[in-house]
PDB file of N, CA and C in Angstrom:
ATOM      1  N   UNK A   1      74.327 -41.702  -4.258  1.00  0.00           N
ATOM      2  CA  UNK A   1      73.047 -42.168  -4.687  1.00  0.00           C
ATOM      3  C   UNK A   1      71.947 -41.704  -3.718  1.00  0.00           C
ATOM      4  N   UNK A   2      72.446 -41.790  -2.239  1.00  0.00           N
ATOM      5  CA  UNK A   2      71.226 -41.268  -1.673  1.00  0.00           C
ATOM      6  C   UNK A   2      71.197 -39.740  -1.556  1.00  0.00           C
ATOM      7  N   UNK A   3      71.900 -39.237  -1.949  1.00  0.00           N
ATOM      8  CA  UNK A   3      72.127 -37.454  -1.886  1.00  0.00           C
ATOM      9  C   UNK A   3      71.354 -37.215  -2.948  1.00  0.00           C
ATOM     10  N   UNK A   4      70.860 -38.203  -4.061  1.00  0.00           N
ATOM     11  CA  UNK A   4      70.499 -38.139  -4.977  1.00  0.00           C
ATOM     12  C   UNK A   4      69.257 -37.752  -5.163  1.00  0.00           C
ATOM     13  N   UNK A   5      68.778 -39.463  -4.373  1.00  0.00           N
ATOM     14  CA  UNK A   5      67.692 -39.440  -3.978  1.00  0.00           C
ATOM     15  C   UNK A   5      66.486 -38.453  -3.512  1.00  0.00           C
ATOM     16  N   UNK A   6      67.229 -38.261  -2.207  1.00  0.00           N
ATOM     17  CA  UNK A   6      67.330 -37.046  -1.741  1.00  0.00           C
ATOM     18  C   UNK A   6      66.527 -36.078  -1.956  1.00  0.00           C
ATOM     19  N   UNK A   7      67.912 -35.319  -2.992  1.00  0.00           N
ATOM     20  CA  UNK A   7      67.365 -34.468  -3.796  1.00  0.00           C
ATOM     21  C   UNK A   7      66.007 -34.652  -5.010  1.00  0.00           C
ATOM     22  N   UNK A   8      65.731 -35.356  -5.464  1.00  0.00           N
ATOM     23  CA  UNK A   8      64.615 -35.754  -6.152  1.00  0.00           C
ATOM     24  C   UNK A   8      63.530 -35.649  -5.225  1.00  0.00           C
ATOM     25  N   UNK A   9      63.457 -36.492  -4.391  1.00  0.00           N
ATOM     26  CA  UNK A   9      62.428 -36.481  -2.958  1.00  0.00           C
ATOM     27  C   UNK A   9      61.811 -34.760  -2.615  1.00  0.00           C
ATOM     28  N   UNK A  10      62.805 -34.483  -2.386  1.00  0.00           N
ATOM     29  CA  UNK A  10      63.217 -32.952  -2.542  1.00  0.00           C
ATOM     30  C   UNK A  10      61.663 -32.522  -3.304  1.00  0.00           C
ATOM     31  N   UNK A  11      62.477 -32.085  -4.513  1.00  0.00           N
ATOM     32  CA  UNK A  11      61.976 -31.504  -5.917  1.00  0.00           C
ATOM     33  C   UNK A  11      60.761 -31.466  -5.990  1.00  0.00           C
ATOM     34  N   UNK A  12      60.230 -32.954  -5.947  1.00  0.00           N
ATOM     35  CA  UNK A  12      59.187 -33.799  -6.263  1.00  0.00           C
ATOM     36  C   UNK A  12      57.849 -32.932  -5.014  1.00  0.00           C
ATOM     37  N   UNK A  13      58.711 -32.466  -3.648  1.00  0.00           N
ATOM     38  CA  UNK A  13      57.530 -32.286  -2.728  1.00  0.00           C
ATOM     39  C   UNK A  13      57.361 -30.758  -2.873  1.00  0.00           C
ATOM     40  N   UNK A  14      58.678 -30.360  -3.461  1.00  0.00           N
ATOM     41  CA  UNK A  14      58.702 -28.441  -3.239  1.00  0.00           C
ATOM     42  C   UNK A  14      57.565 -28.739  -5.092  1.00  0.00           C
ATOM     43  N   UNK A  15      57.546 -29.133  -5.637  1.00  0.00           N
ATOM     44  CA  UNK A  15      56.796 -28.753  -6.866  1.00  0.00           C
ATOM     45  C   UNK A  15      54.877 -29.534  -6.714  1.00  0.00           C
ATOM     46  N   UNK A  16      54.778 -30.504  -5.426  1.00  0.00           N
ATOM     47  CA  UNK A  16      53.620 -30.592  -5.115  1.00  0.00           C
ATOM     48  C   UNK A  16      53.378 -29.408  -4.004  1.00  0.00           C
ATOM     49  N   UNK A  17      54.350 -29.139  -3.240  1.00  0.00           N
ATOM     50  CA  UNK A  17      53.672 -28.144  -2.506  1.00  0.00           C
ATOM     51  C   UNK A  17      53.150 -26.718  -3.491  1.00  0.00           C
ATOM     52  N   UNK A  18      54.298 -26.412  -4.129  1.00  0.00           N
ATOM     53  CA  UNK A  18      53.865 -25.604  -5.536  1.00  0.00           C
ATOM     54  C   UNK A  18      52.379 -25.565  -6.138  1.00  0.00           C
ATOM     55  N   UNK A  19      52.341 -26.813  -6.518  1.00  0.00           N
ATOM     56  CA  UNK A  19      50.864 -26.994  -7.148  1.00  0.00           C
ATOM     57  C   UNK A  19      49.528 -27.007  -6.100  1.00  0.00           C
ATOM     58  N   UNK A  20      49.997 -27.455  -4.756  1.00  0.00           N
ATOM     59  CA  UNK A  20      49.195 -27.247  -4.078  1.00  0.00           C
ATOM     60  C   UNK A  20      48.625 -25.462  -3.328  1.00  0.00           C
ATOM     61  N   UNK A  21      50.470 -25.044  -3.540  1.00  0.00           N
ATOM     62  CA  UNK A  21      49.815 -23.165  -3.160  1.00  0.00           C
ATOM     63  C   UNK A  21      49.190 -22.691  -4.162  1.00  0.00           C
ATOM     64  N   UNK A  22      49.163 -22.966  -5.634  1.00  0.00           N
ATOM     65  CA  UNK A  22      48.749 -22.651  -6.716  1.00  0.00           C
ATOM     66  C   UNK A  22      47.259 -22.992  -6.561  1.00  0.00           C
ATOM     67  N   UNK A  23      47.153 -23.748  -7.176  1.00  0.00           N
ATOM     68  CA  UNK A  23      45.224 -24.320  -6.820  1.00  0.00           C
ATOM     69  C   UNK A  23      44.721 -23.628  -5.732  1.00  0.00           C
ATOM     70  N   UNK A  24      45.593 -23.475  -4.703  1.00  0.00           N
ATOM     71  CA  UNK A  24      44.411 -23.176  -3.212  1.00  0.00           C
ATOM     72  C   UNK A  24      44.348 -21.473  -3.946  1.00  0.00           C
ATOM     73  N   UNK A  25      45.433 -20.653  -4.158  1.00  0.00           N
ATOM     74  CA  UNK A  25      45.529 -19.372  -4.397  1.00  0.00           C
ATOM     75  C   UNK A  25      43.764 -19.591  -5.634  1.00  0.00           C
ATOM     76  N   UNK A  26      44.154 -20.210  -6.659  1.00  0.00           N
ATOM     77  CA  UNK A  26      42.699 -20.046  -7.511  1.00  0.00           C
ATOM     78  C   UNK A  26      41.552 -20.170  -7.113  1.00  0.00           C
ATOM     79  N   UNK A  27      41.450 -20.936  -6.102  1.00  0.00           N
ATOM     80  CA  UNK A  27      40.367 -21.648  -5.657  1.00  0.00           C
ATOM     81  C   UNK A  27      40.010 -20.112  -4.580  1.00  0.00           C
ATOM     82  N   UNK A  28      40.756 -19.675  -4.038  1.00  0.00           N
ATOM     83  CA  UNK A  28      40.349 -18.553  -3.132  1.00  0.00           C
ATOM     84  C   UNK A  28      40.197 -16.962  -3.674  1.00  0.00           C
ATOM     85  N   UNK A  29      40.793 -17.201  -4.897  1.00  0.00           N
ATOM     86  CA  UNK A  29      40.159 -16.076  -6.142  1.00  0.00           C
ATOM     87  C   UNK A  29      38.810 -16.310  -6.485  1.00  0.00           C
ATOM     88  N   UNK A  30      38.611 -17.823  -7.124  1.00  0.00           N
ATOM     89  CA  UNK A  30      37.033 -17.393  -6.925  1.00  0.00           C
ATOM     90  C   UNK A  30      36.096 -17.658  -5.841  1.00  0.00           C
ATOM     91  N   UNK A  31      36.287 -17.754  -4.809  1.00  0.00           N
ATOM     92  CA  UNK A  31      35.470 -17.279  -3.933  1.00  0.00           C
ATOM     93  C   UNK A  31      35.826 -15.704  -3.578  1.00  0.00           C
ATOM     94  N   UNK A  32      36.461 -15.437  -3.561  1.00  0.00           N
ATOM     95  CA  UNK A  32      36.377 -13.505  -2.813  1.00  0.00           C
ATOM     96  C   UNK A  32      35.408 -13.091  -4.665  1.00  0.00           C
ATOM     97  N   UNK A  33      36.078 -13.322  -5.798  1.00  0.00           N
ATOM     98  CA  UNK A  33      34.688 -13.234  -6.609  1.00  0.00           C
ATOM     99  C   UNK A  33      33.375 -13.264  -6.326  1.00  0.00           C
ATOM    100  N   UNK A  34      33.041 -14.820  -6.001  1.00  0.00           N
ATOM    101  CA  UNK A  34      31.927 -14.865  -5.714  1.00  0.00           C
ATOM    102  C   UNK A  34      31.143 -14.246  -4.463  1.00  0.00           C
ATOM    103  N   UNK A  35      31.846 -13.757  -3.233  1.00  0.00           N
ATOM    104  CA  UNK A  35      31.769 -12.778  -2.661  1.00  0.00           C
ATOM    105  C   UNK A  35      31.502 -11.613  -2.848  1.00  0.00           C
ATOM    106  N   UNK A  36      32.273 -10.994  -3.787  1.00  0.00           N
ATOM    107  CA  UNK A  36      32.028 -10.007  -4.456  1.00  0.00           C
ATOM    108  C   UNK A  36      30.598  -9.601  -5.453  1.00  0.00           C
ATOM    109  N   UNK A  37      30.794 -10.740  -6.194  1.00  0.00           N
ATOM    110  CA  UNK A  37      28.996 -10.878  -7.117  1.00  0.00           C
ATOM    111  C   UNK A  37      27.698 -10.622  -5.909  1.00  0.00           C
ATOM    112  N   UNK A  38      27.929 -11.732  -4.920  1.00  0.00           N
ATOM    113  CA  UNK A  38      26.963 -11.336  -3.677  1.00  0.00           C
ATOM    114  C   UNK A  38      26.541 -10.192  -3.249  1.00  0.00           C
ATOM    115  N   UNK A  39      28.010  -9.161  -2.785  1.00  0.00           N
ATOM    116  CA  UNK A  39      27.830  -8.250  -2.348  1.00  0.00           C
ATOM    117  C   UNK A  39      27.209  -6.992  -3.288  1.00  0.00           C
ATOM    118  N   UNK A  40      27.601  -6.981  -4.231  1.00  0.00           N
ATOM    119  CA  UNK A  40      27.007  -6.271  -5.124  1.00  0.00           C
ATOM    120  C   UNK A  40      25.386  -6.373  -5.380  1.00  0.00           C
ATOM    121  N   UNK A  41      25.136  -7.731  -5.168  1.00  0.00           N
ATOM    122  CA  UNK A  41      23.563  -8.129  -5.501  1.00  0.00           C
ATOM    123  C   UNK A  41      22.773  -7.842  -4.305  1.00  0.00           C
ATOM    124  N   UNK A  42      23.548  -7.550  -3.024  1.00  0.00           N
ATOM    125  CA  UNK A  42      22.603  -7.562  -1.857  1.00  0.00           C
ATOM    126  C   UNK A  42      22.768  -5.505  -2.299  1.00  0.00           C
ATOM    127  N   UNK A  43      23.509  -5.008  -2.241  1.00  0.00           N
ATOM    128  CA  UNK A  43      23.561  -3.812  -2.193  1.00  0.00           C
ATOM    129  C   UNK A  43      22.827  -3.048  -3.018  1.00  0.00           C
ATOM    130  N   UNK A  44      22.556  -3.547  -4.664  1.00  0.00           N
ATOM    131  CA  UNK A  44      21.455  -3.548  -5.258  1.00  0.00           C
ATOM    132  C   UNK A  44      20.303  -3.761  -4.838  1.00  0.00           C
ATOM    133  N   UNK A  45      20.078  -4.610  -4.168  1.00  0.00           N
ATOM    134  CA  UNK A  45      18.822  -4.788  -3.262  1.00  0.00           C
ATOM    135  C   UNK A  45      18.321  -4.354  -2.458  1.00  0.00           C
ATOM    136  N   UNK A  46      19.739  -3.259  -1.665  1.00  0.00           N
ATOM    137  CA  UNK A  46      19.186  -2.738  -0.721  1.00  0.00           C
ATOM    138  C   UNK A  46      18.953  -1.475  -1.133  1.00  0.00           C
ATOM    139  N   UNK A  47      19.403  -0.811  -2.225  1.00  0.00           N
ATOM    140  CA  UNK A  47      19.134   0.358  -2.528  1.00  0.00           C
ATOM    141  C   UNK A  47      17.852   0.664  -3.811  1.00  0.00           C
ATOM    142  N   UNK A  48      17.622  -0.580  -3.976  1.00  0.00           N
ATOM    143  CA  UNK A  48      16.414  -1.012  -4.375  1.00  0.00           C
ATOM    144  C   UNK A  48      15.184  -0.607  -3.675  1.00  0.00           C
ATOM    145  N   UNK A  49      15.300  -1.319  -2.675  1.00  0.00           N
ATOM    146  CA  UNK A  49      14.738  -1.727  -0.966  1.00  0.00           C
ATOM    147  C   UNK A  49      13.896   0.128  -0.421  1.00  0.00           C
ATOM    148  N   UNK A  50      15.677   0.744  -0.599  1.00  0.00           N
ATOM    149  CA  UNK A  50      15.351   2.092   0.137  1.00  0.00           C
ATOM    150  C   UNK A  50      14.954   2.932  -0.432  1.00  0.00           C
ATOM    151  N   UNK A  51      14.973   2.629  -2.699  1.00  0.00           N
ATOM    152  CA  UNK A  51      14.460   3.957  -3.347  1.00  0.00           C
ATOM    153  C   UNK A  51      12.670   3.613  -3.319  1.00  0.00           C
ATOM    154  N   UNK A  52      12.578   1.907  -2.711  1.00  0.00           N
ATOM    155  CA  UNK A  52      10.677   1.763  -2.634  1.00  0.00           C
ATOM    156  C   UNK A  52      10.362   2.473  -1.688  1.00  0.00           C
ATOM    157  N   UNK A  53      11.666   2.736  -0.389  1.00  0.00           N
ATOM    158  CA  UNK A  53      10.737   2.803   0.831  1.00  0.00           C
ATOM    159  C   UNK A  53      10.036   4.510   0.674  1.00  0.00           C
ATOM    160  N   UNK A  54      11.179   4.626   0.218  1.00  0.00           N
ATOM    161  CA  UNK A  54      11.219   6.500  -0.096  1.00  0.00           C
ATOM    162  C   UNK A  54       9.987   6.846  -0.770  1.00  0.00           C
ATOM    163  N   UNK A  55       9.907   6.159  -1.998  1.00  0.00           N
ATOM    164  CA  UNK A  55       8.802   6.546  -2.938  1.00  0.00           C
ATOM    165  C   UNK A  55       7.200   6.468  -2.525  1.00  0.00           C
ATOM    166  N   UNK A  56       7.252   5.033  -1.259  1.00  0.00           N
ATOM    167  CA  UNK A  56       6.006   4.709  -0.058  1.00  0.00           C
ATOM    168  C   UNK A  56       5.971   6.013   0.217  1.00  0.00           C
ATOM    169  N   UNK A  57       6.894   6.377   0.619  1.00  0.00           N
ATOM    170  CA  UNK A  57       6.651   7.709   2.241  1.00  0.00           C
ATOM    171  C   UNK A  57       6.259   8.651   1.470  1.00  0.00           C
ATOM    172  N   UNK A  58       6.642   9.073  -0.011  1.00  0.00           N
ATOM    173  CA  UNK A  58       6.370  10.627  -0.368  1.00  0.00           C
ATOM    174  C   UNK A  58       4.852   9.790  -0.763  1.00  0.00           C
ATOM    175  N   UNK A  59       4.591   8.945  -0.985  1.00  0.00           N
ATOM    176  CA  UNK A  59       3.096   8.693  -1.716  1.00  0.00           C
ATOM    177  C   UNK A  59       1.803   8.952  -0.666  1.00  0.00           C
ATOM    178  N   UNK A  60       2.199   7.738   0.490  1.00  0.00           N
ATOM    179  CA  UNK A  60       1.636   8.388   1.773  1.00  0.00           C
ATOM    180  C   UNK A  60       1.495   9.898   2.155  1.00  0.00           C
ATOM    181  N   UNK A  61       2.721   9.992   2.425  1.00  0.00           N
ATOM    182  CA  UNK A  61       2.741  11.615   2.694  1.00  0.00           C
ATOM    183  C   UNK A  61       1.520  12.632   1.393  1.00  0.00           C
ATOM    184  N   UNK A  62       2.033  12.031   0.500  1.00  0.00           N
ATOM    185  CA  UNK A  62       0.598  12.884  -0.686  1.00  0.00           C
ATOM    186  C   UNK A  62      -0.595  12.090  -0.248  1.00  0.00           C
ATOM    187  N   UNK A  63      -0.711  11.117   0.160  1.00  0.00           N
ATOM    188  CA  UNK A  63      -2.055  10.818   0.358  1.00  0.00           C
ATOM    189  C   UNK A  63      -3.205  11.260   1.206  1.00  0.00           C
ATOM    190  N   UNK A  64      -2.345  11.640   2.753  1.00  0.00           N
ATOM    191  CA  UNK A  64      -2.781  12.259   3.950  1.00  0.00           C
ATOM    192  C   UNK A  64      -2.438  14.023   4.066  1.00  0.00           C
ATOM    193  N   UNK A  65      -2.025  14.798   2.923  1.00  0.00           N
ATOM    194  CA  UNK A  65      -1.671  16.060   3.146  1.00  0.00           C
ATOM    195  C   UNK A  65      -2.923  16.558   3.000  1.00  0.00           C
ATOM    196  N   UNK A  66      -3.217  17.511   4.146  1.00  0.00           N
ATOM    197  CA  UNK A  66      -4.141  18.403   4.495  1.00  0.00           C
ATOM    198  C   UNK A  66      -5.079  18.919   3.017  1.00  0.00           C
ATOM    199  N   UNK A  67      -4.169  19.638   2.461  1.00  0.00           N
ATOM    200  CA  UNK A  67      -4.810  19.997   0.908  1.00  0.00           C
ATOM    201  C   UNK A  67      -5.728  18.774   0.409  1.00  0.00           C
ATOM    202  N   UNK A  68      -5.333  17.867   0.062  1.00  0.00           N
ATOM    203  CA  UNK A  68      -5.394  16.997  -0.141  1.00  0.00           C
ATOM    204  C   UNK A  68      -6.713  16.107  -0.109  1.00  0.00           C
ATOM    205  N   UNK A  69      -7.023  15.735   1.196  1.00  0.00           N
ATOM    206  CA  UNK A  69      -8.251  15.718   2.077  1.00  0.00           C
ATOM    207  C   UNK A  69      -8.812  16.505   2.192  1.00  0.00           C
ATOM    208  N   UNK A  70      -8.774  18.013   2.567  1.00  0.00           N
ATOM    209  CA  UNK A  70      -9.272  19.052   2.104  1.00  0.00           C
ATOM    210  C   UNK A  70     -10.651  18.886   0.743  1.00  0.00           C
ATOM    211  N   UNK A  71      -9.889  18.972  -0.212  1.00  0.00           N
ATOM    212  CA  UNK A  71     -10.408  18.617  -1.583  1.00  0.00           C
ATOM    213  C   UNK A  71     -11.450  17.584  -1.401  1.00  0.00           C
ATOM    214  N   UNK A  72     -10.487  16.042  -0.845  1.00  0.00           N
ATOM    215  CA  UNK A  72     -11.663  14.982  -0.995  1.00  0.00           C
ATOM    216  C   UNK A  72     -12.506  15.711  -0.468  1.00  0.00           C
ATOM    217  N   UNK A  73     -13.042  16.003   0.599  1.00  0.00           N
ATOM    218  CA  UNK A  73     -14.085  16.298   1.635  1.00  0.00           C
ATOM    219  C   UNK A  73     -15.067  16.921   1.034  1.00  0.00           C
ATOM    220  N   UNK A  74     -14.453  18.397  -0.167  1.00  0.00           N
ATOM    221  CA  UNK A  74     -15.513  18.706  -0.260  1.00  0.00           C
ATOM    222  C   UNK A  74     -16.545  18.109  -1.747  1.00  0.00           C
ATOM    223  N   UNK A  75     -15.756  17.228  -2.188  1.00  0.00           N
ATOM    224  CA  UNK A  75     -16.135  16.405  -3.490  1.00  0.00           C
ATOM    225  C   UNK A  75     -17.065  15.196  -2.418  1.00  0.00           C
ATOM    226  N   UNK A  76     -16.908  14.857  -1.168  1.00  0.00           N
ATOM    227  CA  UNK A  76     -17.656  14.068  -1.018  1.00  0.00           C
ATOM    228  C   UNK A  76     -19.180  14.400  -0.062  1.00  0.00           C
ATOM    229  N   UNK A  77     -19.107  16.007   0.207  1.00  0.00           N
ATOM    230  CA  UNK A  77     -19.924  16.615   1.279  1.00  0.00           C
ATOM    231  C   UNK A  77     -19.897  16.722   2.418  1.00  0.00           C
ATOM    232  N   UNK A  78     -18.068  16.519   3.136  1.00  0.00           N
ATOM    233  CA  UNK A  78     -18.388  16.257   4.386  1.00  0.00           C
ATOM    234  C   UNK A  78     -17.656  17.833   4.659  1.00  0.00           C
ATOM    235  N   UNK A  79     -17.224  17.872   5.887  1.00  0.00           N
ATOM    236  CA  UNK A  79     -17.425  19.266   6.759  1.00  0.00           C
ATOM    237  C   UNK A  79     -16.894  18.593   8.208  1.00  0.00           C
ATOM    238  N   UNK A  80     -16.201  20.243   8.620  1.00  0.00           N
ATOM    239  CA  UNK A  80     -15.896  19.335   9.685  1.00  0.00           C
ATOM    240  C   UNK A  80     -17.224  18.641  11.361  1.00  0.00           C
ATOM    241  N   UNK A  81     -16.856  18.675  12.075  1.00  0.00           N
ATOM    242  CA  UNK A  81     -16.800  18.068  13.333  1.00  0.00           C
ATOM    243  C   UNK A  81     -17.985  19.120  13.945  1.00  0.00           C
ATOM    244  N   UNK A  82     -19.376  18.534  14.179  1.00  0.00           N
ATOM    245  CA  UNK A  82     -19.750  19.906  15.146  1.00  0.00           C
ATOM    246  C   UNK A  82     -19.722  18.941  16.808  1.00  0.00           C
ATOM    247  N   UNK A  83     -20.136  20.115  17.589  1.00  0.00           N
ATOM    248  CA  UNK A  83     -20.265  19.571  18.699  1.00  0.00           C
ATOM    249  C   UNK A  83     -21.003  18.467  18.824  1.00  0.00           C
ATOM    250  N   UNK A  84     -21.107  17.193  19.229  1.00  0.00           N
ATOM    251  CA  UNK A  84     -21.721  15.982  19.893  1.00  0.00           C
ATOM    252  C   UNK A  84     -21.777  15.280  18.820  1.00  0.00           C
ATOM    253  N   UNK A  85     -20.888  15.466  17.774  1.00  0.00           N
ATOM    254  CA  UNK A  85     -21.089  14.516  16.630  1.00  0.00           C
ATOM    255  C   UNK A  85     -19.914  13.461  16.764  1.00  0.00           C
ATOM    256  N   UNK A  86     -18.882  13.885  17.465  1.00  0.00           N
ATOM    257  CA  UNK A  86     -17.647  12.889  17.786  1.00  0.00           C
ATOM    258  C   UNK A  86     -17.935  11.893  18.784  1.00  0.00           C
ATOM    259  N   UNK A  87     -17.184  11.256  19.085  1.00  0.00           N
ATOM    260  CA  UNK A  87     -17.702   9.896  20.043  1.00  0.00           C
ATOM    261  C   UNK A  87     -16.228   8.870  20.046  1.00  0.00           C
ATOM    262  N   UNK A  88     -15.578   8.865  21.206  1.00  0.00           N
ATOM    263  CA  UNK A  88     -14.438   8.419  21.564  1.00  0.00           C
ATOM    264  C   UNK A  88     -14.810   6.704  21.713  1.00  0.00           C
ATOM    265  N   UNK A  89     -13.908   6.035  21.165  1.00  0.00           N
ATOM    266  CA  UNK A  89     -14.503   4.503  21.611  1.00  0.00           C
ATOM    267  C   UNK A  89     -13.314   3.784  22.131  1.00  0.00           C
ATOM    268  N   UNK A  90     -13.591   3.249  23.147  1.00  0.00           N
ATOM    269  CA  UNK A  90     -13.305   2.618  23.901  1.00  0.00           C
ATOM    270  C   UNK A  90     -13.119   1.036  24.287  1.00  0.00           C
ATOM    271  N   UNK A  91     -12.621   0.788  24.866  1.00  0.00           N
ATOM    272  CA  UNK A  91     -12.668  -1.082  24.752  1.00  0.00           C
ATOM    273  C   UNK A  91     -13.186  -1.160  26.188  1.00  0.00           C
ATOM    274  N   UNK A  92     -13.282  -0.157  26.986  1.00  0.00           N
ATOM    275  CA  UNK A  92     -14.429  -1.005  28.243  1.00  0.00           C
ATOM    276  C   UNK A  92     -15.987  -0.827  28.102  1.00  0.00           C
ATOM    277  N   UNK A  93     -16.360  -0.055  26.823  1.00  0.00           N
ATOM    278  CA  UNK A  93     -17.804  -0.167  26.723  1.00  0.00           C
ATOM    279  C   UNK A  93     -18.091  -1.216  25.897  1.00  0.00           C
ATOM    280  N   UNK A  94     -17.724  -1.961  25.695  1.00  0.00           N
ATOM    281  CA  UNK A  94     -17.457  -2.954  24.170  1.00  0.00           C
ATOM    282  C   UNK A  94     -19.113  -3.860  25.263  1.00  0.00           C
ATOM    283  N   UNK A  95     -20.162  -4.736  24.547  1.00  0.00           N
ATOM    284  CA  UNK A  95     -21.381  -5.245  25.056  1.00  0.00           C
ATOM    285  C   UNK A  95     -20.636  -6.843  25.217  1.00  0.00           C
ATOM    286  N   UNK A  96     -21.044  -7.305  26.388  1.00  0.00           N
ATOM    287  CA  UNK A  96     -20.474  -9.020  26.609  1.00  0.00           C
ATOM    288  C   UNK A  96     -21.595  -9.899  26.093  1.00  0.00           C
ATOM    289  N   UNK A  97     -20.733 -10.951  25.397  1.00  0.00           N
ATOM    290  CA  UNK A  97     -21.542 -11.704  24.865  1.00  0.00           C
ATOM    291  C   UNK A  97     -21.830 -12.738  25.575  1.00  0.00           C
ATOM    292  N   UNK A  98     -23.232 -13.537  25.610  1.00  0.00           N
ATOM    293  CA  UNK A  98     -23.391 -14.673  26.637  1.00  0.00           C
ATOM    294  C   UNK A  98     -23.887 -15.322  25.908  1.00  0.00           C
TER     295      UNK A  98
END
């Protein structure tokens, strides 16, 4: 009777431990899922991220190309630089206020 027992006792813990490797195994499927969904969404984001940064730089880059300015300049009348027309500024001539 107690060999019996026993054995039932047994059974009873190898088929909760069972159910317990079972559940944890599901439970850790969906998280590496949901891991997975994450990672995908940040990586989208980042290549998101890097086709804006790219598209900034060539826009800039067209904005400041020589040609470019060139053109504005002469649609707006300017020309370059003659002598004594430039003027370096400085932060120790700046006037104190009292």
């Amino acid at each position: 009777m107690s060999r019996v027992r026993g054995f039932v006792l047994t059974f009873f813990c190898a088929i909760a431990a069972a159910l317990l490797l079972g559940l944890s195994s599901v439970w850790l499927n969906i998280e590496r899922m949901d891991l997975a969904y994450d990672l995908n969404k940040l990586e989208k984001e980042l290549a998101d991220r890097t086709a804006l940064a790219s598209k900034l730089e060539l826009e800039r880059n067209n904005l400041i190309s020589p040609y470019r300015l060139k053109r504005l300049a002469a649609v707006y009348g300017l020309g370059p630089v003659g002598s004594g027309q430039m003027r370096v500024m400085t932060g120790k001539d700046k006037p104190q206020d009292k």
